[in-house]
N, C-alpha and C. Protein backbone atom coordinates (compact mmCIF):
# COMPACT_ATOMS: atom_id res chain seq x y z
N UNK A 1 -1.31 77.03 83.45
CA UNK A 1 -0.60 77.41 82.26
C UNK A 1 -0.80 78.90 82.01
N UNK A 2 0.48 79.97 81.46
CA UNK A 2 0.35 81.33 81.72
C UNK A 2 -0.53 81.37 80.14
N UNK A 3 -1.23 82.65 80.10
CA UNK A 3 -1.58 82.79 78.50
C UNK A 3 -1.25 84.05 77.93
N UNK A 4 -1.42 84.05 76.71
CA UNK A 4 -0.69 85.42 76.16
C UNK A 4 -1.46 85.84 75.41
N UNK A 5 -2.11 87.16 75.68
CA UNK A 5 -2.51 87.78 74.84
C UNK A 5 -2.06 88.33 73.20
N UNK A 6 -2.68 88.09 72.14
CA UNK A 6 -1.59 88.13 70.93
C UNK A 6 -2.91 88.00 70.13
N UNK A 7 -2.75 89.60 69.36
CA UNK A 7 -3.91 89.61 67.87
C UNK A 7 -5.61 90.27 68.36
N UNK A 8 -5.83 90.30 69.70
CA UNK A 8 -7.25 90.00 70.59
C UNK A 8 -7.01 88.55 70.82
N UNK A 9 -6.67 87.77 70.70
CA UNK A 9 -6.63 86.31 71.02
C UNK A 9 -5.76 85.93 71.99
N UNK A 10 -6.27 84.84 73.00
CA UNK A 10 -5.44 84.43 74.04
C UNK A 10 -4.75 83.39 73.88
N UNK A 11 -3.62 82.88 73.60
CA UNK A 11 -2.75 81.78 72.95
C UNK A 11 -2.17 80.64 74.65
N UNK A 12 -2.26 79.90 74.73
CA UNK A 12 -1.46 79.15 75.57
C UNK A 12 0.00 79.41 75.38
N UNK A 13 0.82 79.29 76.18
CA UNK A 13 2.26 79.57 75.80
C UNK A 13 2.74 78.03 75.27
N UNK A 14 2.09 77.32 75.67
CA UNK A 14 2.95 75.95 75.38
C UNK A 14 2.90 75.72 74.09
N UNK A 15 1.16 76.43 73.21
CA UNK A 15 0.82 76.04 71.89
C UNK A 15 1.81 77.31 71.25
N UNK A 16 2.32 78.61 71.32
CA UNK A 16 3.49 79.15 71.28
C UNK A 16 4.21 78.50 71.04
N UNK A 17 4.92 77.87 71.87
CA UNK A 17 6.16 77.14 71.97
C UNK A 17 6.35 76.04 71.46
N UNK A 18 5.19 75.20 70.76
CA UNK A 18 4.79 74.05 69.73
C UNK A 18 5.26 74.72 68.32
N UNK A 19 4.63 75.58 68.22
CA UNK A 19 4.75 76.56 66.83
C UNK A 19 5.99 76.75 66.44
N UNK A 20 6.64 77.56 67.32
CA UNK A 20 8.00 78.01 66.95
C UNK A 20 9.15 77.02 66.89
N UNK A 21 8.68 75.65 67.84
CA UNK A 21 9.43 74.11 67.71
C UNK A 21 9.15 73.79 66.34
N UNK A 22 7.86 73.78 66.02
CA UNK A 22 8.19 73.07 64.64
C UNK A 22 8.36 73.99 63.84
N UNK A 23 8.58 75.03 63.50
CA UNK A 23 8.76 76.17 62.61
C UNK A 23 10.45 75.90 62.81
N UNK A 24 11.10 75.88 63.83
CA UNK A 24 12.62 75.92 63.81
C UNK A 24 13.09 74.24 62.98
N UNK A 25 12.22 73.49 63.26
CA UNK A 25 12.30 72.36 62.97
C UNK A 25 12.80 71.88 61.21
N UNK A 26 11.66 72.62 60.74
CA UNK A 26 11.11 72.76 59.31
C UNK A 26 12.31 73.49 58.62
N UNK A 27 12.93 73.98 59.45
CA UNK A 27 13.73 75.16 58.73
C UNK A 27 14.71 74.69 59.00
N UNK A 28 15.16 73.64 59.70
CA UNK A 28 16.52 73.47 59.84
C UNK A 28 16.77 72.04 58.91
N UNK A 29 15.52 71.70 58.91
CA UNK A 29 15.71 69.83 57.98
C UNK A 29 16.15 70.08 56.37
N UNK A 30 16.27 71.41 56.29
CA UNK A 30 15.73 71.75 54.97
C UNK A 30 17.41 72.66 54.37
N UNK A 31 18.28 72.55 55.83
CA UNK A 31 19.07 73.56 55.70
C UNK A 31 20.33 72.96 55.84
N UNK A 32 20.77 71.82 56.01
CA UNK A 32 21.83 70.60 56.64
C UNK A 32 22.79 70.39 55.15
N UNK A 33 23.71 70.34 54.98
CA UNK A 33 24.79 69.88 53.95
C UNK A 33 24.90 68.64 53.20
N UNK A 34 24.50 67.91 54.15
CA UNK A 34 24.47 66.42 54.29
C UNK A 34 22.90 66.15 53.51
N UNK A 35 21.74 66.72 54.43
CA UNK A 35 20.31 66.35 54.07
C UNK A 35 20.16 66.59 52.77
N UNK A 36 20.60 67.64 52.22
CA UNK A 36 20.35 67.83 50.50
C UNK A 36 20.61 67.05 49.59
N UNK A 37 21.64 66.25 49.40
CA UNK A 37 22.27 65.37 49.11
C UNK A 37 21.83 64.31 48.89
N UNK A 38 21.99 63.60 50.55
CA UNK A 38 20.75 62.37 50.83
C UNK A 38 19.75 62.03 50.20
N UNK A 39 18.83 63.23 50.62
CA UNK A 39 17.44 63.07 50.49
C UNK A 39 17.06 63.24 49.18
N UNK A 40 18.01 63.40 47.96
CA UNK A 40 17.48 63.85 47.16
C UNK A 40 16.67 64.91 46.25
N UNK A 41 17.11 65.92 47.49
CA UNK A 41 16.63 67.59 47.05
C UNK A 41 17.15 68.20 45.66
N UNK A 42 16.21 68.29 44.93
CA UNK A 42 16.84 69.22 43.75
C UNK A 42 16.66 69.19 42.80
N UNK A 43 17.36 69.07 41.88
CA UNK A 43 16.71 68.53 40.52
C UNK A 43 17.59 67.12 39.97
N UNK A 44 18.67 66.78 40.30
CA UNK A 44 19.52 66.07 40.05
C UNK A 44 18.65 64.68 40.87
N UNK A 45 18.36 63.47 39.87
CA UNK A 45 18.24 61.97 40.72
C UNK A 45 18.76 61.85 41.67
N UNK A 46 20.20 61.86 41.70
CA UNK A 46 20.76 61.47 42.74
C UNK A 46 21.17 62.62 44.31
N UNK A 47 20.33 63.73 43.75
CA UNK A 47 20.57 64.70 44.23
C UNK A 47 22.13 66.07 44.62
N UNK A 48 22.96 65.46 43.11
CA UNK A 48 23.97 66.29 43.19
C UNK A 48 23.78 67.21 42.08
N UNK A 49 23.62 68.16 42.40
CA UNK A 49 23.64 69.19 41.25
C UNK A 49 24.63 70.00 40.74
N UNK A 50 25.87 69.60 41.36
CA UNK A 50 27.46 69.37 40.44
C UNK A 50 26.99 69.06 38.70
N UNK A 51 26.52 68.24 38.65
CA UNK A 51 26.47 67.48 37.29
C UNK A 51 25.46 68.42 36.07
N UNK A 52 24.45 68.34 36.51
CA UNK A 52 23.13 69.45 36.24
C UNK A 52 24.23 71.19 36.11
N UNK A 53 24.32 71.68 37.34
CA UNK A 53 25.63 72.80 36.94
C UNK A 53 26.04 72.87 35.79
N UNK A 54 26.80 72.24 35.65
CA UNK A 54 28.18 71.82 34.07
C UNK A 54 27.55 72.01 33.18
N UNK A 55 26.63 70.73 33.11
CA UNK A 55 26.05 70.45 31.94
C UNK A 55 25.39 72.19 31.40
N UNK A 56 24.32 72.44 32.30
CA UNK A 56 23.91 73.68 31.94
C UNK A 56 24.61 74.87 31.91
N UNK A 57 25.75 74.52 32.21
CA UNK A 57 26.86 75.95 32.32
C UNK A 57 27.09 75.57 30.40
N UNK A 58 27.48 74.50 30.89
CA UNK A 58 28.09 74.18 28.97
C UNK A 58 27.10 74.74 28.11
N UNK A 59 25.94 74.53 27.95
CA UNK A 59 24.97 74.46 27.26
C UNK A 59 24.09 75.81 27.10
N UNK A 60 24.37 76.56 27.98
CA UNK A 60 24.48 78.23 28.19
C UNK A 60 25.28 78.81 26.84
N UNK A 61 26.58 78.20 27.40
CA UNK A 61 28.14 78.89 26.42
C UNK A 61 27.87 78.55 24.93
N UNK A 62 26.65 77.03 24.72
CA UNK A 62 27.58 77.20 23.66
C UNK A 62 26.14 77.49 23.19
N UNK A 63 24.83 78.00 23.40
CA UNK A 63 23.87 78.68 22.80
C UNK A 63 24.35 79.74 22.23
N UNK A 64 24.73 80.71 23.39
CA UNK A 64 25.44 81.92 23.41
C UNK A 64 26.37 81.96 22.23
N UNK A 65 27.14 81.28 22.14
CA UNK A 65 28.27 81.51 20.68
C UNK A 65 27.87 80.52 19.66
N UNK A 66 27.08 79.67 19.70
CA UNK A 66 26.42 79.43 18.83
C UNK A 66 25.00 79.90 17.40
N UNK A 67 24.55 81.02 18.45
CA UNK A 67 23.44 81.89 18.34
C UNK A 67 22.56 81.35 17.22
N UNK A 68 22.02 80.19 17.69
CA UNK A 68 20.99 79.55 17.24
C UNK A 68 20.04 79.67 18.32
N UNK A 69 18.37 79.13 18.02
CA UNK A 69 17.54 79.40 19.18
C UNK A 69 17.13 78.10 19.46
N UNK A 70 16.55 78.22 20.63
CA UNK A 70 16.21 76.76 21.62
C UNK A 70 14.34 77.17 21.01
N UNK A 71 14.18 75.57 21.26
CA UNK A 71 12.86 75.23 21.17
C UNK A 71 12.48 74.22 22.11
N UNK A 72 11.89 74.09 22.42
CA UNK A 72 10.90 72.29 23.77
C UNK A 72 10.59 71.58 22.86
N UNK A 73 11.14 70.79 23.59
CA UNK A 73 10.13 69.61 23.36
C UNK A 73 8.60 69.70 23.07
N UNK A 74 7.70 69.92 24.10
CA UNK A 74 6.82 70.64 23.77
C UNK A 74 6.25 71.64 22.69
N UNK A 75 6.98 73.03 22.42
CA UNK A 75 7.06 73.76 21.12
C UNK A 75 7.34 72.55 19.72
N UNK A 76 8.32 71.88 20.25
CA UNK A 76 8.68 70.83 18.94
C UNK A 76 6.81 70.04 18.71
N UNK A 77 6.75 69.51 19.34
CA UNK A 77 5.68 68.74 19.34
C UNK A 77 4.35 69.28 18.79
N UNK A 78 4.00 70.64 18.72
CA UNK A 78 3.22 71.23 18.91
C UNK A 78 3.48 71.88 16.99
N UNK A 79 4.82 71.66 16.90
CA UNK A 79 4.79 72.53 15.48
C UNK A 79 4.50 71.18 14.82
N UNK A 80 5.17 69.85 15.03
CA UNK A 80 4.96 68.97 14.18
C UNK A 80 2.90 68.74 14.07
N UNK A 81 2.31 68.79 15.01
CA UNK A 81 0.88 68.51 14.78
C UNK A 81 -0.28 69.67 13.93
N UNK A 82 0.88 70.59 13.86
CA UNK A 82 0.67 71.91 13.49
C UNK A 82 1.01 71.31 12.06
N UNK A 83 1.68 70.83 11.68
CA UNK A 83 2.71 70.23 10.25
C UNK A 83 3.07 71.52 9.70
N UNK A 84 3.90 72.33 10.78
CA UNK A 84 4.67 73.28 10.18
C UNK A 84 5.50 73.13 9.01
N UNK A 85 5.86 73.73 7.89
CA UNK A 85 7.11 72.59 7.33
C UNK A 85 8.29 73.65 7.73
N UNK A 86 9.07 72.37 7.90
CA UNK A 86 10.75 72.52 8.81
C UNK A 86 11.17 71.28 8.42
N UNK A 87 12.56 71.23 8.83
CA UNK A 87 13.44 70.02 8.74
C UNK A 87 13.89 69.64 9.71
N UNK A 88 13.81 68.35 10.49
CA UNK A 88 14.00 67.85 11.77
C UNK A 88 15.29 67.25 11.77
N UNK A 89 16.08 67.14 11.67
CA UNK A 89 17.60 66.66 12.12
C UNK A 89 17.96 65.63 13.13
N UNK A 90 18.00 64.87 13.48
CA UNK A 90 18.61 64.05 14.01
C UNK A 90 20.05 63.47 14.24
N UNK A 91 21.17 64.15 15.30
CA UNK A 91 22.48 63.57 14.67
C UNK A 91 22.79 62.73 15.76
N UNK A 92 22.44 61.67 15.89
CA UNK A 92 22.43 60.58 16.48
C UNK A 92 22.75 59.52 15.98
N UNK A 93 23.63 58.70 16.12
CA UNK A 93 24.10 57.52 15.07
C UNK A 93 23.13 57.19 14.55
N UNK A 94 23.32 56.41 13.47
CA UNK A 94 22.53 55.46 12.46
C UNK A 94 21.85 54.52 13.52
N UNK A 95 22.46 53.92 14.23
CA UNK A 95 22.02 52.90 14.96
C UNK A 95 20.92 52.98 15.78
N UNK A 96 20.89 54.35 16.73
CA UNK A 96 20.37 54.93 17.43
C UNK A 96 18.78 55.29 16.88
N UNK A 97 19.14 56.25 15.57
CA UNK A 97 18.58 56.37 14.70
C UNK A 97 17.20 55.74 14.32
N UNK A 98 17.73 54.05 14.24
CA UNK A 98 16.91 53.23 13.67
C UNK A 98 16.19 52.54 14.81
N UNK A 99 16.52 52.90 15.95
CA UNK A 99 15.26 52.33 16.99
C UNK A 99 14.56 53.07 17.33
N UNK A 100 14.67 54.21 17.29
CA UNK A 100 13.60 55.29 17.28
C UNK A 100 13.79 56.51 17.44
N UNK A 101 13.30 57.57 16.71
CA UNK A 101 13.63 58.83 16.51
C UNK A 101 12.15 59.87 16.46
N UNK A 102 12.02 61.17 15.77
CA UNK A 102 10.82 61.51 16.27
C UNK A 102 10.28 62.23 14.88
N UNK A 103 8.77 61.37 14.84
CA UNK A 103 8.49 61.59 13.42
C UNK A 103 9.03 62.44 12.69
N UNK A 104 9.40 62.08 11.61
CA UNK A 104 9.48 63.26 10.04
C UNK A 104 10.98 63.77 10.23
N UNK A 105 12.06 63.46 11.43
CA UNK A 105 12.85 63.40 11.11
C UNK A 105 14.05 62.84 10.29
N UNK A 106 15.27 63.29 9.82
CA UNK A 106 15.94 62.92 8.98
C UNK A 106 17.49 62.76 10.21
N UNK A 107 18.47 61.35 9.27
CA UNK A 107 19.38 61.24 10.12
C UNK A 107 20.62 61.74 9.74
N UNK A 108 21.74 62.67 10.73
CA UNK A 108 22.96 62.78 10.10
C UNK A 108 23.87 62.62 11.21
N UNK A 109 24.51 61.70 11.72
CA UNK A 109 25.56 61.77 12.58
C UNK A 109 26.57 62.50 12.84
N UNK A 110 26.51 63.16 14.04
CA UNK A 110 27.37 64.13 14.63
C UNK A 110 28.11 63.60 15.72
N UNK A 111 30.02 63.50 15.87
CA UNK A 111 30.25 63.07 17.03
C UNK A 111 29.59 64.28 18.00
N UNK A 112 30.02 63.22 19.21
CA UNK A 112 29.52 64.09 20.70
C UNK A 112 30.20 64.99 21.76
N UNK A 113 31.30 65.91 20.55
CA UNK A 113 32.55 66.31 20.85
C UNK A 113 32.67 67.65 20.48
N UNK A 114 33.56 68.15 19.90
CA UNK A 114 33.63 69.00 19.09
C UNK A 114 33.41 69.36 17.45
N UNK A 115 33.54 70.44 17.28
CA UNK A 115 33.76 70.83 15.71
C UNK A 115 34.93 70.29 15.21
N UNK A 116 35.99 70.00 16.07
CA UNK A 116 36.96 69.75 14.96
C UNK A 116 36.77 68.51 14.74
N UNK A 117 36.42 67.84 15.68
CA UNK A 117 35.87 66.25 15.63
C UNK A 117 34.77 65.76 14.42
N UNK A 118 34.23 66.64 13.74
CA UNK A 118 33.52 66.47 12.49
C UNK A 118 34.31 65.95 11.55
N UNK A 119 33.78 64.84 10.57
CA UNK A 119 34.54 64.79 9.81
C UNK A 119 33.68 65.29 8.18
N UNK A 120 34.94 65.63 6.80
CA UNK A 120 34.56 66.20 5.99
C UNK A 120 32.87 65.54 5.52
N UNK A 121 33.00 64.41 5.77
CA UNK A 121 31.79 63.28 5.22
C UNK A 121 30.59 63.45 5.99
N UNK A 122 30.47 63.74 7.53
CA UNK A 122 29.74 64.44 8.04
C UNK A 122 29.19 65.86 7.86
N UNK A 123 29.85 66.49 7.89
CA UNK A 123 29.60 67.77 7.49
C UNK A 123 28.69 67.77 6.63
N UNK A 124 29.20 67.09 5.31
CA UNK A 124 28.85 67.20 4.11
C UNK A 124 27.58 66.84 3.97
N UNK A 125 27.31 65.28 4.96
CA UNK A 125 25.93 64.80 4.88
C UNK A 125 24.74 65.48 5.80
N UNK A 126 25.11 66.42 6.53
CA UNK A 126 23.92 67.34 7.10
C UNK A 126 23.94 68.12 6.26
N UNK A 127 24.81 68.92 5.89
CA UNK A 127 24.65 70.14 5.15
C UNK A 127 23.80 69.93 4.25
N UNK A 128 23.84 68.40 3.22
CA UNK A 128 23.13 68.09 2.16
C UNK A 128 21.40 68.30 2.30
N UNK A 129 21.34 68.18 3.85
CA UNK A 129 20.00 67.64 4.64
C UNK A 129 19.10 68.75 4.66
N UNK A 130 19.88 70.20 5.02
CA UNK A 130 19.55 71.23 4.84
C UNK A 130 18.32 72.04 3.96
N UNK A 131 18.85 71.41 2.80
CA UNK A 131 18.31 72.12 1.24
C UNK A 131 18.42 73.50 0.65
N UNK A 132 18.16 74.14 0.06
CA UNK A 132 17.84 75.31 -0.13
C UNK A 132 17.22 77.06 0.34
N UNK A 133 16.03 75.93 0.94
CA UNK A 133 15.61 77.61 1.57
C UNK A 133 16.20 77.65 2.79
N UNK A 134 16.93 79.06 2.52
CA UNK A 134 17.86 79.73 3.92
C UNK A 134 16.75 80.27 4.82
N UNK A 135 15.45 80.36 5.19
CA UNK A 135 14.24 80.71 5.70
C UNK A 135 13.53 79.42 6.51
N UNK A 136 13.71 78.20 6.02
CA UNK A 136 13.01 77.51 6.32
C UNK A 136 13.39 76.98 7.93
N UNK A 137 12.65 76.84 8.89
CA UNK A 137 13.14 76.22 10.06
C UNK A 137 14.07 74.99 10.00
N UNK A 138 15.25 74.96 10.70
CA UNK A 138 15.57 73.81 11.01
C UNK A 138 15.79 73.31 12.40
N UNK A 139 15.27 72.40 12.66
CA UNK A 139 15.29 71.71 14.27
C UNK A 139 16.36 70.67 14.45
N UNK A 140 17.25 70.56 15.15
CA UNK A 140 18.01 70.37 15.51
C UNK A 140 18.26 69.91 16.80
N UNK A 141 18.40 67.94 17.09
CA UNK A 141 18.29 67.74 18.25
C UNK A 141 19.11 66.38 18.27
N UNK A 142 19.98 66.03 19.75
CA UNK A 142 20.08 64.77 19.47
C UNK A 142 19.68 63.96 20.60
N UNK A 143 20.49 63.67 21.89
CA UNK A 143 19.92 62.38 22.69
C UNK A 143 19.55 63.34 24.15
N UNK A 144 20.04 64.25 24.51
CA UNK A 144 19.69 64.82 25.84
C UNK A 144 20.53 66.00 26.33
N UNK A 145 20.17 66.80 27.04
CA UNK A 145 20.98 68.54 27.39
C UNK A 145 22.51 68.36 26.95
N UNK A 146 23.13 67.66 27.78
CA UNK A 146 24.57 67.16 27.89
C UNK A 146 24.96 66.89 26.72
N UNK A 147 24.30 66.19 25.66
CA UNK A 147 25.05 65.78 24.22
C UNK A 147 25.03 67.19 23.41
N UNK A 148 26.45 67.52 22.58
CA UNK A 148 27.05 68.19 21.85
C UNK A 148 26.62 68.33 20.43
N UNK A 149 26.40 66.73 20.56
CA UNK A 149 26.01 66.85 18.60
C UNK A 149 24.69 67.79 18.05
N UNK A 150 23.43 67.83 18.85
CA UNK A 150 23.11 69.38 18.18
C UNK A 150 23.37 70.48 17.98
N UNK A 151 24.25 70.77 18.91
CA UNK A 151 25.31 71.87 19.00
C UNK A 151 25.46 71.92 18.04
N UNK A 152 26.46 71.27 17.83
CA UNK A 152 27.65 71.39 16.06
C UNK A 152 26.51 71.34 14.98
N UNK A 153 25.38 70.23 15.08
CA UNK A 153 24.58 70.62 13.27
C UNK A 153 23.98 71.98 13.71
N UNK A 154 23.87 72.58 14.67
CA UNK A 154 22.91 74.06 14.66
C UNK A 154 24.30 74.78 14.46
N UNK A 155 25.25 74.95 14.96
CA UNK A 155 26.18 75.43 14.30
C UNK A 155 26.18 75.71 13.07
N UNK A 156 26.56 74.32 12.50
CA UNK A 156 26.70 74.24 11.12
C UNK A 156 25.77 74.94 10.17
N UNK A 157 24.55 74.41 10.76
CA UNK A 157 23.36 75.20 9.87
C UNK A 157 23.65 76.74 9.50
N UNK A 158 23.73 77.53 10.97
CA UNK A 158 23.82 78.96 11.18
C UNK A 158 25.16 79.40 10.16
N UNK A 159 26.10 78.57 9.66
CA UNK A 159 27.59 78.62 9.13
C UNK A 159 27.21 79.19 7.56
N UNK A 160 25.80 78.20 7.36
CA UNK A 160 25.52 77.66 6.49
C UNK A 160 24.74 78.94 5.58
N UNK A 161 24.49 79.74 6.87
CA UNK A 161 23.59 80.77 6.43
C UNK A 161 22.02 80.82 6.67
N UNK A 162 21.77 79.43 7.25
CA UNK A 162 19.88 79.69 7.66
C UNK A 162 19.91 80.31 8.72
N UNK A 163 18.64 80.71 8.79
CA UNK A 163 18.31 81.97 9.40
C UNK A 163 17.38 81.26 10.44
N UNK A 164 16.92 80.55 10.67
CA UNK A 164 16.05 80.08 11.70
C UNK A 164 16.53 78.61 12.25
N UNK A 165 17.53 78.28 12.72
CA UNK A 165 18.16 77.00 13.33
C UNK A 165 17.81 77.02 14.86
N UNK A 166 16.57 75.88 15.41
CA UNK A 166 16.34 76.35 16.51
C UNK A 166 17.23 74.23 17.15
N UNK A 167 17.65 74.55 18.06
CA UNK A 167 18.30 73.24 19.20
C UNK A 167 17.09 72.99 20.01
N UNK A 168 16.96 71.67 19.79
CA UNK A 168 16.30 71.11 20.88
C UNK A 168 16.72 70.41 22.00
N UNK A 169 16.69 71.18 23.41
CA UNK A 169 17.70 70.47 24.25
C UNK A 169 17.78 69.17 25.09
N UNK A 170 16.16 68.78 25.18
CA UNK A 170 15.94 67.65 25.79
C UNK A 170 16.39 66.31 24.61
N UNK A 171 16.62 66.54 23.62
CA UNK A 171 16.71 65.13 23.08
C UNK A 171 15.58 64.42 22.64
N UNK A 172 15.76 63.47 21.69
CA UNK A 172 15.21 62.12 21.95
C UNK A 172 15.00 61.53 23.67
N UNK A 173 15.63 61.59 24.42
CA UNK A 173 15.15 61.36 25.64
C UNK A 173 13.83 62.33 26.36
N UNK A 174 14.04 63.70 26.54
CA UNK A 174 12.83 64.39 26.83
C UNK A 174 11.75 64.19 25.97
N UNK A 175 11.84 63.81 24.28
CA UNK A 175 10.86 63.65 23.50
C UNK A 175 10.23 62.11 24.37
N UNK A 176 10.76 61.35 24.72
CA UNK A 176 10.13 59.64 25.44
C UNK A 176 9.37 60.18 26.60
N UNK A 177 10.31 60.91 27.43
CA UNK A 177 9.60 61.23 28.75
C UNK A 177 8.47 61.91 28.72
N UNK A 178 8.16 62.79 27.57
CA UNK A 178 6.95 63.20 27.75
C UNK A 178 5.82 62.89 27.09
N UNK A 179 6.09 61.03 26.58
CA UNK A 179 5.34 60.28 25.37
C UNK A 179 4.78 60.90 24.44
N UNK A 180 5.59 61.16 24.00
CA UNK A 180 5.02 62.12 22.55
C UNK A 180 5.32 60.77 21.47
N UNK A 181 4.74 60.68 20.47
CA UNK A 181 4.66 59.43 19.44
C UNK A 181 6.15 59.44 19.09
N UNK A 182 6.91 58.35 18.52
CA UNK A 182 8.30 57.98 18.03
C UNK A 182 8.11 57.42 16.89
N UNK A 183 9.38 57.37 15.75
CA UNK A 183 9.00 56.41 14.68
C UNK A 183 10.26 55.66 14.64
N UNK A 184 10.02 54.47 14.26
CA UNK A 184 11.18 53.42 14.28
C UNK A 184 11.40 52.91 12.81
């Protein structure tokens, strides 16, 4: 077997040629159209990140012209044990609502659509939810990235004139996934 000098060190060529086999190897399993997909690479379950895209393209746009601020799950969690006082929002049906939501919040249903899709009775019943101080935090969240309805009450809030309307984007769902306590 020839050997190769390389570094002060004498390498076998074959253990060379092992190396660069699986180095081409590694790099190509990882690089296929098909394999990404399959295998589940990414962030998407099913591994399409078409869906994940959108959603976060949407949810970009409507921060951006919404100009309210994002908070975590986490940050959320962390102010409630803190017992910051804020107002927690929930616009998640009634129904929804009542199987479980995340302490010390309050409920106001928002469709999962647009603004014009609000109706006067909605409106009316977040806005009510609000209160007075234009200072005071309001959190603002409903079932997961993709749903709209925090959108529109952080909207609304910001319409409204408060000054600190932060969206929470994971939802009630990211609030489960990362077992943080619920109240029913």
């Amino acid at each position: 077997m020839k050997k190769i000098i390389k570094g002060g060190r004498i390498l076998k060529k074959s253990w060379v040629f092992a190396l660069l086999l699986v180095f081409v190897i590694a790099l190509l399993a990882g690089c296929g159209t098909k394999t990404a997909t399959t295998s589940k690479v990414g962030t998407a379950p099913d591994g399409s990140e078409i869906a994940i895209e959108k959603a976060a393209m949407k949810f970009i746009k409507d921060t951006n012209t919404g100009k309210y601020q994002l908070l975590s799950t986490e940050e959320l969690n962390n102010w409630i044990n803190q017992k910051k006082d804020m107002i927690i929002i929930d616009t998640m049906p009634a129904s929804n609502f009542a199987k479980v939501h995340i302490p010390g919040a309050v409920n106001a249903e928002l469709p999962k659509t647009v603004m014009t899709d609000v109706t006067d009775a909605q409106k009316a019943a977040f806005i009510n939810l609000l209160g007075q101080d234009k200072n005071k935090p309001i959190v603002v969240y409903c079932g997961f990235v993709g749903c709209a309805r925090s959108h529109l009450g952080s909207v609304i809030a910001m319409e409204q004139g408060f000054k600190n309307v932060y969206r929470v984007p994971g939802g009630i769902v990211a609030w489960q996934e990362a077992n943080y306590p619920v109240e029913k």
